[in-house]
PDB file of N, CA and C in Angstrom:
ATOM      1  N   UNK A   1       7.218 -50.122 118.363  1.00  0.00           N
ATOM      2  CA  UNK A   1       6.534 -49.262 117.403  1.00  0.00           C
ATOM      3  C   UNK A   1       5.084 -49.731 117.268  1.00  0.00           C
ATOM      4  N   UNK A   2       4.137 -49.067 117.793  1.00  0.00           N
ATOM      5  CA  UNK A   2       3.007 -49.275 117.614  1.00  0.00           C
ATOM      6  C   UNK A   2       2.371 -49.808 116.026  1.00  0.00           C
ATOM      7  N   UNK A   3       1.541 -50.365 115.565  1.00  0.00           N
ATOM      8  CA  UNK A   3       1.285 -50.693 114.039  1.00  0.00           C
ATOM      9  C   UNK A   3      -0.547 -50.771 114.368  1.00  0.00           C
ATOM     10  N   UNK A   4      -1.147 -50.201 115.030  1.00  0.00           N
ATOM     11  CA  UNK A   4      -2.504 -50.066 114.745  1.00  0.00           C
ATOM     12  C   UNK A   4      -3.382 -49.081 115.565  1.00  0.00           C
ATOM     13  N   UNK A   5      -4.266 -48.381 114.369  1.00  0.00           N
ATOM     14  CA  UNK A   5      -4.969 -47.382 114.659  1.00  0.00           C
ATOM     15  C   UNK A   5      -6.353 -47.623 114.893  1.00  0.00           C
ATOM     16  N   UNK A   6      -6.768 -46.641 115.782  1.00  0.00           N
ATOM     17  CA  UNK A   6      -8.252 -46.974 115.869  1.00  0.00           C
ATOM     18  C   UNK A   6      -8.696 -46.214 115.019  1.00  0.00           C
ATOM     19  N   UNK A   7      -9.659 -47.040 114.269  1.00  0.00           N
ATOM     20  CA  UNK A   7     -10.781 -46.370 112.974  1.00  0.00           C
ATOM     21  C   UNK A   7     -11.252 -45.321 113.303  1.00  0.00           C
ATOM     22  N   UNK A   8     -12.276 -45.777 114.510  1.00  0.00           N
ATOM     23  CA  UNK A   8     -13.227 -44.876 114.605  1.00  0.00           C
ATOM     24  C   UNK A   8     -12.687 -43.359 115.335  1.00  0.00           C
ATOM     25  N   UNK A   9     -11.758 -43.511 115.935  1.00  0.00           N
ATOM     26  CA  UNK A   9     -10.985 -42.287 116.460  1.00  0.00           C
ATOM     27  C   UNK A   9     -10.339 -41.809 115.591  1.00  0.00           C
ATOM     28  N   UNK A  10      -9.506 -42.293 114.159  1.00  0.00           N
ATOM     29  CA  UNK A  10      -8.864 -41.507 113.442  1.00  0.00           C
ATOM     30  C   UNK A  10      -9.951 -40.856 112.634  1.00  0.00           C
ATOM     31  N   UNK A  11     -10.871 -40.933 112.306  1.00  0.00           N
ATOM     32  CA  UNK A  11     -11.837 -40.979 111.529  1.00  0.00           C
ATOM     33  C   UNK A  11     -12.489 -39.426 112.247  1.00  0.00           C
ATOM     34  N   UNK A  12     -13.139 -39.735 113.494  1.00  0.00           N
ATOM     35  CA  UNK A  12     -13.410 -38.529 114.135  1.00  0.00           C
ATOM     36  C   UNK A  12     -12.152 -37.498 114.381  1.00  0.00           C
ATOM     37  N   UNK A  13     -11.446 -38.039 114.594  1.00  0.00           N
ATOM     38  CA  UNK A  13      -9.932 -36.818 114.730  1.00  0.00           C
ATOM     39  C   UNK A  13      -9.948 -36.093 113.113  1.00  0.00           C
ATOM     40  N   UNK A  14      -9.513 -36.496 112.004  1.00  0.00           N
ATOM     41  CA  UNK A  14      -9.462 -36.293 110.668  1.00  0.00           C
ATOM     42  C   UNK A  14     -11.049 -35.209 110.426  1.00  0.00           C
ATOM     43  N   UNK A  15     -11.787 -35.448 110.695  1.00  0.00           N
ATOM     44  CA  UNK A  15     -13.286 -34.671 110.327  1.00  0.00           C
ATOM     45  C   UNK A  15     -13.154 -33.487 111.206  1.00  0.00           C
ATOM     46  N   UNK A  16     -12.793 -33.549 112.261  1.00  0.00           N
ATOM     47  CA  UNK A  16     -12.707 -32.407 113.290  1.00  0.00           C
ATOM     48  C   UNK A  16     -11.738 -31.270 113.030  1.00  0.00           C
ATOM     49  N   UNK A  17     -10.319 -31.785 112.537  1.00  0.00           N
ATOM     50  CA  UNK A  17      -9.262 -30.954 112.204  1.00  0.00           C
ATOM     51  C   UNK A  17      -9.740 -30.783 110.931  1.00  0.00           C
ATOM     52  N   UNK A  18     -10.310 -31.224 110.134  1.00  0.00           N
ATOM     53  CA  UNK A  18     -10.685 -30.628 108.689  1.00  0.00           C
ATOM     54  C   UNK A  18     -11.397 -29.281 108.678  1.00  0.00           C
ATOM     55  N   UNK A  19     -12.361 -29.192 109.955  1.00  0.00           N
ATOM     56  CA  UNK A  19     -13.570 -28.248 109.643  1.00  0.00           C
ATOM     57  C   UNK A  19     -12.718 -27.041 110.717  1.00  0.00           C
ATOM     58  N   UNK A  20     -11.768 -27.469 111.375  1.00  0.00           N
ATOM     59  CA  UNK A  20     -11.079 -26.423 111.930  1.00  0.00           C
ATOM     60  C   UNK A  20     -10.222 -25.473 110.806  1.00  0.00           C
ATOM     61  N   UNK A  21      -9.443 -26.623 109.887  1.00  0.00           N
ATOM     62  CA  UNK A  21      -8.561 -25.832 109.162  1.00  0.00           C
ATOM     63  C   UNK A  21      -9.470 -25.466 108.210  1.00  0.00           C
ATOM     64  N   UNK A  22     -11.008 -25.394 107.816  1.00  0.00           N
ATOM     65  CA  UNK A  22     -11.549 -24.853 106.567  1.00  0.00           C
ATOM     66  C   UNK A  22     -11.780 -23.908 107.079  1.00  0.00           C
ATOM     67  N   UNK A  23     -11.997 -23.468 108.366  1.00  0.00           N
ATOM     68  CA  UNK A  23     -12.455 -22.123 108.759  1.00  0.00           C
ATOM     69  C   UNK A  23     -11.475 -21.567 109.424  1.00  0.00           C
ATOM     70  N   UNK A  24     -10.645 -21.620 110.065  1.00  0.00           N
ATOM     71  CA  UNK A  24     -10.211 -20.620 110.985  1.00  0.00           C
ATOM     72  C   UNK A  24      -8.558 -20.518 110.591  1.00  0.00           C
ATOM     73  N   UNK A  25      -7.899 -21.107 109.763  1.00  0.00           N
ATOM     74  CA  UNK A  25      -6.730 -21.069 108.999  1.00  0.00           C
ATOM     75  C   UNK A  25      -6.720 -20.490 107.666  1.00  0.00           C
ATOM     76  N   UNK A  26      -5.445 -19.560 107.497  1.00  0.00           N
ATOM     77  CA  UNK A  26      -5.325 -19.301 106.383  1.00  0.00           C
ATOM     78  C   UNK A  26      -4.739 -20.150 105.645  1.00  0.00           C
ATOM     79  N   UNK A  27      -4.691 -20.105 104.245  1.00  0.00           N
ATOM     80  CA  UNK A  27      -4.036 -21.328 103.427  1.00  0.00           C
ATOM     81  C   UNK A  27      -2.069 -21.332 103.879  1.00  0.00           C
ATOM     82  N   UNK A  28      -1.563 -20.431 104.043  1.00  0.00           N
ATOM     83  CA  UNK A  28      -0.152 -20.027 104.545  1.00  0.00           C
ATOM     84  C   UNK A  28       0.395 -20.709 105.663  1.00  0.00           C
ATOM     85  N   UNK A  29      -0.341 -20.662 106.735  1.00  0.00           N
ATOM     86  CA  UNK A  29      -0.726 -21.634 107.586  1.00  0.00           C
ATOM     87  C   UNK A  29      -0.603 -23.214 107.732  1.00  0.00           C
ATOM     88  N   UNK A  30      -0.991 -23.306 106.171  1.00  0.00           N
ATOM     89  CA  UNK A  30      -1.495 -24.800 106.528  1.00  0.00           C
ATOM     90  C   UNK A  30      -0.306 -26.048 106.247  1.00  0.00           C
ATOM     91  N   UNK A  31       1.151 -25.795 105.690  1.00  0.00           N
ATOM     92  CA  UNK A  31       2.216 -26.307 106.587  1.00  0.00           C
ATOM     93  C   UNK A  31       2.403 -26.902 107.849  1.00  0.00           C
ATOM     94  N   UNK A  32       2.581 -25.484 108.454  1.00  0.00           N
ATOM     95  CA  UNK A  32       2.600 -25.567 109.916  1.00  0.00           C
ATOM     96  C   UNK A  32       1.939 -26.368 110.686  1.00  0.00           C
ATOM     97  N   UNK A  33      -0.012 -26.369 110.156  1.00  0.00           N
ATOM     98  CA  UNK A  33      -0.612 -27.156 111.110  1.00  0.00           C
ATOM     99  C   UNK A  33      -0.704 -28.481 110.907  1.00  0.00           C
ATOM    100  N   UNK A  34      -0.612 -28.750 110.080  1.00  0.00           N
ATOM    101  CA  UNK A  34      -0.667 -30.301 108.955  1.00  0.00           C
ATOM    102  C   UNK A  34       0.814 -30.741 110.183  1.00  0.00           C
ATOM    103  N   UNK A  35       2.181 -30.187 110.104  1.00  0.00           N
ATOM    104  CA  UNK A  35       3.423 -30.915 111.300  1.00  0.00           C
ATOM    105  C   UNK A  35       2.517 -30.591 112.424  1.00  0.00           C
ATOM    106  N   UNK A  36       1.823 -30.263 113.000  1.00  0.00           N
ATOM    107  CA  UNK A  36       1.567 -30.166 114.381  1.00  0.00           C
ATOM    108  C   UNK A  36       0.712 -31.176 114.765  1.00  0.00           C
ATOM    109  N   UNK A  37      -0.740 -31.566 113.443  1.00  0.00           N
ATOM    110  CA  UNK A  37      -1.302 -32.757 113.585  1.00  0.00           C
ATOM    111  C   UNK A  37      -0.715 -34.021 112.883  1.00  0.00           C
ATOM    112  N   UNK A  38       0.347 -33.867 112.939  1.00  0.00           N
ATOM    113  CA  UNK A  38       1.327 -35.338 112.275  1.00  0.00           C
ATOM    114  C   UNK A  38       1.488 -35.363 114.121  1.00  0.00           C
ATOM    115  N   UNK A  39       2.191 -34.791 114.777  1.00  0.00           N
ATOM    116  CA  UNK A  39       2.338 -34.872 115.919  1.00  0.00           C
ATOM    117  C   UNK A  39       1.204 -35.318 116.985  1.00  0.00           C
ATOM    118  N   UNK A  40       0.241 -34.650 116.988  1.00  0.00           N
ATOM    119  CA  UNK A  40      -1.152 -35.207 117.923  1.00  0.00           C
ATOM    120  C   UNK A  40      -1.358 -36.452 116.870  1.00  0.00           C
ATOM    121  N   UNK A  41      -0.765 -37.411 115.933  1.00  0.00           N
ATOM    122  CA  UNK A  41      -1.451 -38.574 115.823  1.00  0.00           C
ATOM    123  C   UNK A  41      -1.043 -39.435 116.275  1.00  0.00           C
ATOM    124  N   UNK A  42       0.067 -39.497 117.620  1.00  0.00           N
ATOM    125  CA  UNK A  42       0.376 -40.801 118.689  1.00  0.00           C
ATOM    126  C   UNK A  42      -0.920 -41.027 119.715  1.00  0.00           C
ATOM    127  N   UNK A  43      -1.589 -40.524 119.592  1.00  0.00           N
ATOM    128  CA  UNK A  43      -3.468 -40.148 120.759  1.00  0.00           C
ATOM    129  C   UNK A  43      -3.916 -41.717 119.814  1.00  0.00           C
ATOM    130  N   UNK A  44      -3.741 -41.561 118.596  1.00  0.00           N
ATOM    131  CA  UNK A  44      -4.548 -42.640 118.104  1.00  0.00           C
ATOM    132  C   UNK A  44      -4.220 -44.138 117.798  1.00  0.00           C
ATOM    133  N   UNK A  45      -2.864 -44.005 118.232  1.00  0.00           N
ATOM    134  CA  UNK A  45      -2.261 -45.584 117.902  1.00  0.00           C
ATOM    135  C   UNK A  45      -3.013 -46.669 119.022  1.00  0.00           C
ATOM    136  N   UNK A  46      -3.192 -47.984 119.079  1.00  0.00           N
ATOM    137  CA  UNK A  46      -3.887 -48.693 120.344  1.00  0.00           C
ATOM    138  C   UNK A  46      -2.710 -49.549 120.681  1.00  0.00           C
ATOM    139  N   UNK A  47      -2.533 -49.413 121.598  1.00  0.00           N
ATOM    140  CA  UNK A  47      -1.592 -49.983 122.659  1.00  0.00           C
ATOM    141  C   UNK A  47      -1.924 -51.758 122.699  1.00  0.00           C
ATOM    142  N   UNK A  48      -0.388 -52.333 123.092  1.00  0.00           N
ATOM    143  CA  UNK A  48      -1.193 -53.802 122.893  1.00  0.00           C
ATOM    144  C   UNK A  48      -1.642 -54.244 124.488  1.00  0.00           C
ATOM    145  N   UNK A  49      -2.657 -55.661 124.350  1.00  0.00           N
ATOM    146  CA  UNK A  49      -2.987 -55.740 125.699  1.00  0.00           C
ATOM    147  C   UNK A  49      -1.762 -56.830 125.930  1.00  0.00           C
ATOM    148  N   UNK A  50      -1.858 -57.066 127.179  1.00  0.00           N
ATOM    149  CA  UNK A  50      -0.682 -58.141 127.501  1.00  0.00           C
ATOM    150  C   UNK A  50      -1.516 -59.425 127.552  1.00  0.00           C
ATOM    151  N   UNK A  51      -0.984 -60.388 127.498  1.00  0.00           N
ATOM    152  CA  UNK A  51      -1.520 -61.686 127.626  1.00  0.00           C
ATOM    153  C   UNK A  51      -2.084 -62.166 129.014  1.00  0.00           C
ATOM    154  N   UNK A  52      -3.068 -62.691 129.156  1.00  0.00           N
ATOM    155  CA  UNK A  52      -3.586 -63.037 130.837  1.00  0.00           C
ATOM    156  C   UNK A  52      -2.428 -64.036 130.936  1.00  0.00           C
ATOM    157  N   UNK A  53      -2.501 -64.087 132.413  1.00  0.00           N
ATOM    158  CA  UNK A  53      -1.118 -64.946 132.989  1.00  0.00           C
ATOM    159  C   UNK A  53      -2.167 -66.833 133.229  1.00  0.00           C
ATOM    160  N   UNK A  54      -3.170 -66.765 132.738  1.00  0.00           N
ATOM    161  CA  UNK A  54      -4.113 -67.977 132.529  1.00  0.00           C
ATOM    162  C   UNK A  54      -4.240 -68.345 131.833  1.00  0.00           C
ATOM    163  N   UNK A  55      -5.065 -69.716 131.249  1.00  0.00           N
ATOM    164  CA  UNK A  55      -5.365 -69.704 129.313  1.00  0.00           C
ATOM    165  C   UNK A  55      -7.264 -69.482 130.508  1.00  0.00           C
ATOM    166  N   UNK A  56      -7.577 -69.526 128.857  1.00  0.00           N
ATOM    167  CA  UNK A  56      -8.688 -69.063 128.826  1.00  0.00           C
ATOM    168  C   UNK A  56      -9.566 -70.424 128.933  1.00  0.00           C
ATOM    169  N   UNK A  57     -10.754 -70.209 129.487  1.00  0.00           N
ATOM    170  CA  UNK A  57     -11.428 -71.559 129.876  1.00  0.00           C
ATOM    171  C   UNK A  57     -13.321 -70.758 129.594  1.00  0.00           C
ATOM    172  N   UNK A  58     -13.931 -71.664 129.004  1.00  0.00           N
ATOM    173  CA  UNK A  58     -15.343 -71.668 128.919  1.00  0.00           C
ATOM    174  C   UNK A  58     -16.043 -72.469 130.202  1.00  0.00           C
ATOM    175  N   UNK A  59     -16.812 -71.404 130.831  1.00  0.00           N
ATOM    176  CA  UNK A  59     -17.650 -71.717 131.741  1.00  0.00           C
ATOM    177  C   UNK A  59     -18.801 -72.778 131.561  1.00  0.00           C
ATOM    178  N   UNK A  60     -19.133 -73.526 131.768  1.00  0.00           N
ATOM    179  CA  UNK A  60     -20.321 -74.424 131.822  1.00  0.00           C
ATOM    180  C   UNK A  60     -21.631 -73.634 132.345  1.00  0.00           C
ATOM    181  N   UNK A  61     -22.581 -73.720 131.249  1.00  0.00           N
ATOM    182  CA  UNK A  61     -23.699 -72.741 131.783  1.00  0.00           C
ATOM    183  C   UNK A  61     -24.817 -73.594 133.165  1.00  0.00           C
ATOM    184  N   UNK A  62     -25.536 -72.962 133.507  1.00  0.00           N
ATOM    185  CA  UNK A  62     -26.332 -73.905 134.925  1.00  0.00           C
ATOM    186  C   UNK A  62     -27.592 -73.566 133.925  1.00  0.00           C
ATOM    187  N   UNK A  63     -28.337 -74.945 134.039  1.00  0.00           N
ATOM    188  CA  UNK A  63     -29.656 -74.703 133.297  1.00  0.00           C
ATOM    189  C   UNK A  63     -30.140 -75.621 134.067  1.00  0.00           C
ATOM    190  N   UNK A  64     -31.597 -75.364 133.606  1.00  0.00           N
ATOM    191  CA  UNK A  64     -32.637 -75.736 135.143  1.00  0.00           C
ATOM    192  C   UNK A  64     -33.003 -76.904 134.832  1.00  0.00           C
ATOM    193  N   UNK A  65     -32.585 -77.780 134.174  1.00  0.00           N
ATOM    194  CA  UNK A  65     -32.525 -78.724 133.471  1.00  0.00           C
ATOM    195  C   UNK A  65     -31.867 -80.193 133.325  1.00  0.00           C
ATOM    196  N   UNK A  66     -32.074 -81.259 133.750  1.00  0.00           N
ATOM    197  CA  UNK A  66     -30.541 -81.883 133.738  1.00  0.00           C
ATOM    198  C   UNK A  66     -29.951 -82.378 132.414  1.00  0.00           C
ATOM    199  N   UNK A  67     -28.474 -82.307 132.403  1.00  0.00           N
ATOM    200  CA  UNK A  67     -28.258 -82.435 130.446  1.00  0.00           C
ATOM    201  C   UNK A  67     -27.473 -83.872 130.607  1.00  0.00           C
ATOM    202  N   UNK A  68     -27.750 -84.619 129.622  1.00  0.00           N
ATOM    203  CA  UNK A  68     -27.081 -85.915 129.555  1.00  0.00           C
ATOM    204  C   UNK A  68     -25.400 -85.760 128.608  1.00  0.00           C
ATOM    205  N   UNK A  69     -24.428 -85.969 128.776  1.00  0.00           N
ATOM    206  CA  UNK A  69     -23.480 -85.461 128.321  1.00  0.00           C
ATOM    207  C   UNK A  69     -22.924 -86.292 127.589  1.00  0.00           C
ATOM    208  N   UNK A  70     -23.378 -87.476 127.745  1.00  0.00           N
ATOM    209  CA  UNK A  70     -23.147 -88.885 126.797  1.00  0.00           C
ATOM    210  C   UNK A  70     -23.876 -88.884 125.572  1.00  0.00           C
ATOM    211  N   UNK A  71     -25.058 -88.360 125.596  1.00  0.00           N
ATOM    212  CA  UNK A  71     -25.713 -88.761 124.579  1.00  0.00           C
ATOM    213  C   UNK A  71     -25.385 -88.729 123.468  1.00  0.00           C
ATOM    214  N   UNK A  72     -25.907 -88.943 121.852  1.00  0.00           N
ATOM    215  CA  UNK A  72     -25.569 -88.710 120.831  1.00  0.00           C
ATOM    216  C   UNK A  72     -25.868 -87.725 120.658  1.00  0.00           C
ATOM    217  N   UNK A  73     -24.886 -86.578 119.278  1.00  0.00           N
ATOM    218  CA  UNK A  73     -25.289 -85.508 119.023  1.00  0.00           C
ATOM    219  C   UNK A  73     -26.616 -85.303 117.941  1.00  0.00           C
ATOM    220  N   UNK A  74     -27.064 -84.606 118.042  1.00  0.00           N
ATOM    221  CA  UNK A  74     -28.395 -84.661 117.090  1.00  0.00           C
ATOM    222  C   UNK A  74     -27.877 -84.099 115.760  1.00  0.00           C
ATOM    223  N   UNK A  75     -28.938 -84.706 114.640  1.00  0.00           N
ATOM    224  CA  UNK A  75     -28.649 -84.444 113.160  1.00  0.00           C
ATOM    225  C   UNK A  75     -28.905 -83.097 112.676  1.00  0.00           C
TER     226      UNK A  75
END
């Protein structure tokens, strides 16, 4: 069971079907379409990612520089 929505897509979905049903639906109607967009709201759930099959590691940057790695840290 999915448990998270994207903001910014429910957000634009919700504003879009609003200005549809203020204009082009009658109030009689609006049952019907309200179950139909309960239905188009699986578009907005986010899927989980899977875990990399690695752990994660920080690269050492190259600087033009040579760095002493012993030294003390500064105050």
């Amino acid at each position: 069971m999915p448990n998270e929505i994207s903001f910014k897509y429910a957000c634009q979905f919700i504003a879009s079907q609003l200005k549809v049903m203020s204009k082009a639906i009658s109030p009689g109607n609006t049952p019907k379409r309200l179950k139909s967009l309960r239905g188009d709201l699986s578009v907005l759930f986010i899927d989980k990612r899977p875990k990399p099959n690695r752990p994660r590691a920080v690269k050492i940057s190259k600087t033009r520089y040579p760095i002493n790695r012993k030294a003390a840290p500064l105050k």
